[in-house]
N, C-alpha and C. Protein backbone atom coordinates (compact mmCIF):
# COMPACT_ATOMS: atom_id res chain seq x y z
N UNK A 1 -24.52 61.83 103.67
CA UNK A 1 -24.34 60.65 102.93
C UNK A 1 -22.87 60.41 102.61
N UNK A 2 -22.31 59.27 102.51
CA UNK A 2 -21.05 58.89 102.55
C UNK A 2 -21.10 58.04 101.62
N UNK A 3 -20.17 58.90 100.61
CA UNK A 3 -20.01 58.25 99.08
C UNK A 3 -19.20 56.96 99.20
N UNK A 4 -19.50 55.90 98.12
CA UNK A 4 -19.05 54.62 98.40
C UNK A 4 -17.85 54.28 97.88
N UNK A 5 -16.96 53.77 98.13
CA UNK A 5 -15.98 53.99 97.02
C UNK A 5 -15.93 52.79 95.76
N UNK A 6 -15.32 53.22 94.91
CA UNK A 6 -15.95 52.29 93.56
C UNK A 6 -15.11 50.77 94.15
N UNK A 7 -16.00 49.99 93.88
CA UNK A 7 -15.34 48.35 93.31
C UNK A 7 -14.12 47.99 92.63
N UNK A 8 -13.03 47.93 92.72
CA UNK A 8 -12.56 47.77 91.84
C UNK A 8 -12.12 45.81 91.84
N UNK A 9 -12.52 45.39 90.58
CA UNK A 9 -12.63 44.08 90.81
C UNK A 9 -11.02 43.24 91.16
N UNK A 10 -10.87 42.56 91.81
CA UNK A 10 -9.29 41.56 91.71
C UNK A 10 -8.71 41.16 90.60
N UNK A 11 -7.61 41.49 90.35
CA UNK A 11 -6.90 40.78 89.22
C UNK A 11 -6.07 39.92 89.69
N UNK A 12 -6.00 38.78 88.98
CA UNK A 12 -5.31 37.45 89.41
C UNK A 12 -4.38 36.90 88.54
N UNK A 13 -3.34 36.30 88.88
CA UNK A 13 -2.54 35.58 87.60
C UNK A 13 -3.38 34.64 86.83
N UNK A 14 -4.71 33.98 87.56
CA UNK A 14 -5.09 33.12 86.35
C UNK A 14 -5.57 34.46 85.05
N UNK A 15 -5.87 35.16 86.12
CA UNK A 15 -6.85 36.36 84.92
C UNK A 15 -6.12 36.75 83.69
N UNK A 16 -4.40 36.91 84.18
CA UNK A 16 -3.77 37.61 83.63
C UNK A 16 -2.91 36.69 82.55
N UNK A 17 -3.33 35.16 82.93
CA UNK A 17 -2.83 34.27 81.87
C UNK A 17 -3.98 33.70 80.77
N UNK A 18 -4.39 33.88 81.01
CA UNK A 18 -6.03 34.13 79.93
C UNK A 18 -6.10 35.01 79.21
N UNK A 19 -5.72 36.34 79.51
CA UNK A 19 -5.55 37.52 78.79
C UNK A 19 -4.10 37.04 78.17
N UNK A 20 -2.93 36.90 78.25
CA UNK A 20 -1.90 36.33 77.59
C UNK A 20 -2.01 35.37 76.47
N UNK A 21 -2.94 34.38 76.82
CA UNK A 21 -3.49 33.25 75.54
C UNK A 21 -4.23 34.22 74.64
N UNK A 22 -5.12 34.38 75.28
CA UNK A 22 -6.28 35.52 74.36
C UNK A 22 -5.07 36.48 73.32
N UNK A 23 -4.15 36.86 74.12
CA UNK A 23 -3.67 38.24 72.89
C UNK A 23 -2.45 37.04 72.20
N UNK A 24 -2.12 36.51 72.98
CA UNK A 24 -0.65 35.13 71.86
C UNK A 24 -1.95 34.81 70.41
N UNK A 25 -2.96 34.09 70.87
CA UNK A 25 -3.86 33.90 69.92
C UNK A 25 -4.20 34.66 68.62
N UNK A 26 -4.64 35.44 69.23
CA UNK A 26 -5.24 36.65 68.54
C UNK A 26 -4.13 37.54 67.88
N UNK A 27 -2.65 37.07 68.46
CA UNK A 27 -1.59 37.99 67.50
C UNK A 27 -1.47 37.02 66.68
N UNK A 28 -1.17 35.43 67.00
CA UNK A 28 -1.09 34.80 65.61
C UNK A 28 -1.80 34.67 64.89
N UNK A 29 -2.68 35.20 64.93
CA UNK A 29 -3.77 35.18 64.02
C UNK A 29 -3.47 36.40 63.12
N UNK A 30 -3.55 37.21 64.01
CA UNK A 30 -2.97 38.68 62.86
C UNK A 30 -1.81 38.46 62.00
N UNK A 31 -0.56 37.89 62.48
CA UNK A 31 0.51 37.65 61.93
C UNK A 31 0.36 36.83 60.83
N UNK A 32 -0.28 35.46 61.21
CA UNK A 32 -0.55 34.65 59.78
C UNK A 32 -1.67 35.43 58.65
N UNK A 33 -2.77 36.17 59.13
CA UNK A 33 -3.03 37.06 57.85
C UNK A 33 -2.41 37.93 57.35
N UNK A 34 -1.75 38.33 58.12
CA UNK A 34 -0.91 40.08 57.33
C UNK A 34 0.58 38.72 56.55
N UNK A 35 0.80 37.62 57.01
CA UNK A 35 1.98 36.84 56.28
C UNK A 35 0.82 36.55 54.56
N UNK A 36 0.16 36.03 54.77
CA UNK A 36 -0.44 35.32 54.10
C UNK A 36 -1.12 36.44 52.79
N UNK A 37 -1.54 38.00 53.43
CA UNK A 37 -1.14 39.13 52.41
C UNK A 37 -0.78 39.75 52.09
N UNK A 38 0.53 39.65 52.45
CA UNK A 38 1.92 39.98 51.59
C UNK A 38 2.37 39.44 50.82
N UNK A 39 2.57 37.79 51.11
CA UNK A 39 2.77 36.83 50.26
C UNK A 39 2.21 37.10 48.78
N UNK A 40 1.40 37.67 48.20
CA UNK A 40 1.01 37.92 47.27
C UNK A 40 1.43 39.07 46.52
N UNK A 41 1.77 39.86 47.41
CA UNK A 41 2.53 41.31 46.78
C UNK A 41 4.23 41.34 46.59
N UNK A 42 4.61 40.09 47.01
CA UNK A 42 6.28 39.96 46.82
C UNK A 42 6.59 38.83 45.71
N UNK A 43 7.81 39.01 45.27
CA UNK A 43 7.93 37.97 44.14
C UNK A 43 8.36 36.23 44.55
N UNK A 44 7.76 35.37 44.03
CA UNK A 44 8.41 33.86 44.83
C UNK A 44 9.92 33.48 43.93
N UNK A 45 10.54 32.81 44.28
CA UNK A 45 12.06 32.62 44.46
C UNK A 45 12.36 32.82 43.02
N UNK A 46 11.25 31.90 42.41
CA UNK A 46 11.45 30.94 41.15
C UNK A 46 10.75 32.29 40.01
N UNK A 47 10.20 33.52 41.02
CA UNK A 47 9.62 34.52 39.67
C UNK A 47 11.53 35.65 39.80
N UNK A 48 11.85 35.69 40.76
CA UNK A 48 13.31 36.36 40.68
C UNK A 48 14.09 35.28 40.07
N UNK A 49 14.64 33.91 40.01
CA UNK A 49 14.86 33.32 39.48
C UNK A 49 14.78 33.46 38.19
N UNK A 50 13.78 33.77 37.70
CA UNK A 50 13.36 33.91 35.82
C UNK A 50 14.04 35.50 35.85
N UNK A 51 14.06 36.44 36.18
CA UNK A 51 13.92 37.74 36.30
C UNK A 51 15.37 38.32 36.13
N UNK A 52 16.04 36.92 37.66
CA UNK A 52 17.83 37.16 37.14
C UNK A 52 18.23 37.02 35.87
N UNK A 53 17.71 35.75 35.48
CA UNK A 53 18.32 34.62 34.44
C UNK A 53 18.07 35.98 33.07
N UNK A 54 16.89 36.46 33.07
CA UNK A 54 16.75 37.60 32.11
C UNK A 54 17.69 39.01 32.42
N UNK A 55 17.96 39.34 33.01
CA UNK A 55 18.57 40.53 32.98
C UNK A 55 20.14 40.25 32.95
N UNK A 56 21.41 39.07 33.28
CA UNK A 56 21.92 38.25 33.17
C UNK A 56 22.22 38.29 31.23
N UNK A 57 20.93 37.72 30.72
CA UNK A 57 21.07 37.79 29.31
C UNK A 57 21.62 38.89 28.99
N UNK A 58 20.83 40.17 29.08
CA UNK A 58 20.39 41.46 28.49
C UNK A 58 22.38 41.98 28.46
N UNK A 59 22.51 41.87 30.14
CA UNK A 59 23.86 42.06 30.76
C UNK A 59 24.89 41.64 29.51
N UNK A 60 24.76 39.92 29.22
CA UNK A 60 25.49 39.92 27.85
C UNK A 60 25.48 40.28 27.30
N UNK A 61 24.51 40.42 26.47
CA UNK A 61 24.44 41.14 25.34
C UNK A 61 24.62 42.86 25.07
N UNK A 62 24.61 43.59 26.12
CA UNK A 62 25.05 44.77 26.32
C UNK A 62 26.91 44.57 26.20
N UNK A 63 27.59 43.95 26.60
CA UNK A 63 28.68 43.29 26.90
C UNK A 63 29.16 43.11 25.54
N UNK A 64 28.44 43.20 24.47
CA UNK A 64 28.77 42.21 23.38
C UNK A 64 28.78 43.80 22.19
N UNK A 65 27.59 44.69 22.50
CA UNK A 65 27.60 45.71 21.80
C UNK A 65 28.71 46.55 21.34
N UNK A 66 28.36 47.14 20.19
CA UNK A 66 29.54 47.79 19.92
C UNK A 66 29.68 48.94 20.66
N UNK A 67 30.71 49.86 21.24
CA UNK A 67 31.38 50.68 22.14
C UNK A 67 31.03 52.07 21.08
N UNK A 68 31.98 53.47 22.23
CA UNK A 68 31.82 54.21 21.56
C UNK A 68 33.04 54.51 20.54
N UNK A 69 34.33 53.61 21.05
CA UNK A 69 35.54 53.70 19.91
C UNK A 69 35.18 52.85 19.03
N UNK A 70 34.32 51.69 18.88
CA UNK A 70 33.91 50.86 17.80
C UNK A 70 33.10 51.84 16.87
N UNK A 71 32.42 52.51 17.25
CA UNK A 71 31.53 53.20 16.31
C UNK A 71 32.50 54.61 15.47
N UNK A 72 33.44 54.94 16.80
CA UNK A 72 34.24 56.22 15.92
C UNK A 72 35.68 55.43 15.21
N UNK A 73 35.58 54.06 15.03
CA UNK A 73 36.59 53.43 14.17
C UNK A 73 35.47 53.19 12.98
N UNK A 74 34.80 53.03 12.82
CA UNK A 74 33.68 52.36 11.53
C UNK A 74 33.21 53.83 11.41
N UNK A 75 32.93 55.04 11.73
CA UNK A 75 33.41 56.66 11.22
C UNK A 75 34.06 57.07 10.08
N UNK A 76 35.21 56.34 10.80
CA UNK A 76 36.90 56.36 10.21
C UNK A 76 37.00 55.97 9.06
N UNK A 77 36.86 54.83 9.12
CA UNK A 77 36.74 53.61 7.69
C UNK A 77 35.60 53.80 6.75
N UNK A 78 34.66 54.15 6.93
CA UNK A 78 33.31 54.93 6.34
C UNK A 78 33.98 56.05 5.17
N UNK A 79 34.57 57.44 6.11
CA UNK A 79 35.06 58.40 5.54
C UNK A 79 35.89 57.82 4.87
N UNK A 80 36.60 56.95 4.64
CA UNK A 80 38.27 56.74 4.14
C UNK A 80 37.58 56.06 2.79
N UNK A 81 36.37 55.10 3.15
CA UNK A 81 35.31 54.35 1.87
C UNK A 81 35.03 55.87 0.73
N UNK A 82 34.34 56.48 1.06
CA UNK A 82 33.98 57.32 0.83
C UNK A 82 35.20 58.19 -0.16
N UNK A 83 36.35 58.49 0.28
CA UNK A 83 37.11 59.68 -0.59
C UNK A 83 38.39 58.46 -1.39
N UNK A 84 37.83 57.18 -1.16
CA UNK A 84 38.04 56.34 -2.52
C UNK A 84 37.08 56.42 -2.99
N UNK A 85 35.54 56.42 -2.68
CA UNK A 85 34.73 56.56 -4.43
C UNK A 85 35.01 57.95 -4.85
N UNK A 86 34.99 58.99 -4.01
CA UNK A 86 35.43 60.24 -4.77
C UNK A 86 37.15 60.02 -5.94
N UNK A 87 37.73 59.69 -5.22
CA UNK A 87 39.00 59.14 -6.04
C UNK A 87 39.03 58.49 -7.50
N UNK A 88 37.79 57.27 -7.25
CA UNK A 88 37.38 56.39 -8.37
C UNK A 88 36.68 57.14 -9.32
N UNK A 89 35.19 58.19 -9.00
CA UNK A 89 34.99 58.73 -9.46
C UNK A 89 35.52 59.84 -10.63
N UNK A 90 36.70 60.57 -9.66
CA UNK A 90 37.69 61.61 -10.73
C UNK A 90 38.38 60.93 -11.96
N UNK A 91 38.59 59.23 -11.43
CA UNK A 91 39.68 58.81 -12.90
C UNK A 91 38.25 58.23 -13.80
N UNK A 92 36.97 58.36 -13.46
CA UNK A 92 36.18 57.86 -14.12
C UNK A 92 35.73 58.79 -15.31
N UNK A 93 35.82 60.30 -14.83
CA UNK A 93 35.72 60.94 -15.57
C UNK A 93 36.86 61.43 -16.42
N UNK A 94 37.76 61.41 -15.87
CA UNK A 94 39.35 61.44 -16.75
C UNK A 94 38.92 60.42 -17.71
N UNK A 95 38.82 58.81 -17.63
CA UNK A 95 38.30 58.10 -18.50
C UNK A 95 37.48 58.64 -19.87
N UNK A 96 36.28 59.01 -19.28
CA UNK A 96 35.57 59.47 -19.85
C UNK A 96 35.79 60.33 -21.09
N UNK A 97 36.37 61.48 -20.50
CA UNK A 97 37.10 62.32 -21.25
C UNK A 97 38.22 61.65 -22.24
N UNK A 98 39.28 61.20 -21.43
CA UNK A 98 39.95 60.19 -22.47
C UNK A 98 39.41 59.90 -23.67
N UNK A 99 37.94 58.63 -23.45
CA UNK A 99 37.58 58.22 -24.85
C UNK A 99 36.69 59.27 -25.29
N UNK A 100 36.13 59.87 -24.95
CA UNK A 100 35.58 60.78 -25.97
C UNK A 100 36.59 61.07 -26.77
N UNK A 101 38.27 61.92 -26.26
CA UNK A 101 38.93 62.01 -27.40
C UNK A 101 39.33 61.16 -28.50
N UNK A 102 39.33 59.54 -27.67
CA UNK A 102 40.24 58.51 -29.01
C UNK A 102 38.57 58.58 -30.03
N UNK A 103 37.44 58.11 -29.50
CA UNK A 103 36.18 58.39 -30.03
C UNK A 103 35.97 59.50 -31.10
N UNK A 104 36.74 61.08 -31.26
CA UNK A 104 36.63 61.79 -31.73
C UNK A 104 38.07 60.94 -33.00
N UNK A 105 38.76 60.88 -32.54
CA UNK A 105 40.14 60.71 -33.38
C UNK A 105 40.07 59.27 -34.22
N UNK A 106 39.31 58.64 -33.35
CA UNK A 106 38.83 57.48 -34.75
C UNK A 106 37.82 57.54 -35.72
N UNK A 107 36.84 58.63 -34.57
CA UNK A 107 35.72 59.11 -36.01
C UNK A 107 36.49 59.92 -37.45
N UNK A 108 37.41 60.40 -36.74
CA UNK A 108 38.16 60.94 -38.05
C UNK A 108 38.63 60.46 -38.76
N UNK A 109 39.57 59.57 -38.29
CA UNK A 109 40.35 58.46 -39.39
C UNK A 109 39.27 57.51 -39.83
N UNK A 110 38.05 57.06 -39.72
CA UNK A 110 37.32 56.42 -40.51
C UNK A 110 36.66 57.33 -41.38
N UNK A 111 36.45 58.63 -41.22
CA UNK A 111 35.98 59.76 -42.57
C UNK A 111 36.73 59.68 -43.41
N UNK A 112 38.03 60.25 -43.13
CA UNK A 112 39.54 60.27 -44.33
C UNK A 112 39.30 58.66 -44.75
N UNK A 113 39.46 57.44 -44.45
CA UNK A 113 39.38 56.11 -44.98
C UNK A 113 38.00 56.44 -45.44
N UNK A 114 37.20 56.61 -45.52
CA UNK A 114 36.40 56.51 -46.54
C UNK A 114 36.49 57.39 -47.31
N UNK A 115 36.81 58.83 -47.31
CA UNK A 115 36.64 60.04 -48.08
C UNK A 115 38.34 59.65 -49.42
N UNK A 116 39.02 58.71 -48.81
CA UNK A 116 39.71 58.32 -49.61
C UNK A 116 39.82 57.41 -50.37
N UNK A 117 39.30 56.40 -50.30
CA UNK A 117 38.49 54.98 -51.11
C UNK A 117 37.90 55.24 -52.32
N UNK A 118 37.09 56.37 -51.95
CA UNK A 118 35.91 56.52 -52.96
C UNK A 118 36.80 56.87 -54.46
């Protein structure tokens, strides 16, 4: 017996331009769905638009904050506040002391004025 050899069918340019439509087709088709769901996972012009315009702000206002020599000058001036109330404090009590003495020395001279009247 004498094996047959297989068929193999003709391929033709019409064949092969049919298969060309078929896959052009069938890729734009893929292309406009895979466009069409992405489109949803990326931001539209006008959501980066809002997004600049906000970070833009922030940018100022970082811009505007006080530094780290602003903060070790207001340190400065803090401490310097500070060993004037200690300052104010010491003549407050010098004060203090003060009138207690005239306080003591007038209580006296109003005893003698009276202890001498009588």
């Amino acid at each position: 017996m004498q094996r047959a050899e297989p068929v193999v069918p003709e391929f033709t340019w019409r064949d092969l331009g049919g298969l060309l439509v078929s896959a052009t087709l069938i890729g734009g088709i893929v292309i406009g769905w895979v466009k069409w769901r992405l489109s949803s996972d990326f931001a539209s012009k006008a959501d980066v638009g809002d997004v600049q315009r906000r970070l833009e702000a922030i940018e100022q206002q970082m811009r505007l904050a006080p530094t780290h020599a602003d903060f070790s000058g207001l340190s400065i001036r803090v401490a310097a506040v500070e060993r004037g109330v200690d300052v104010g404090n010491a003549e407050l009590r010098g004060l203090r002391e003060g009138q207690a003495r005239i306080e003591r020395d007038l209580s006296m001279l109003v005893q003698h004025h009276l202890r001498t009247d009588t």
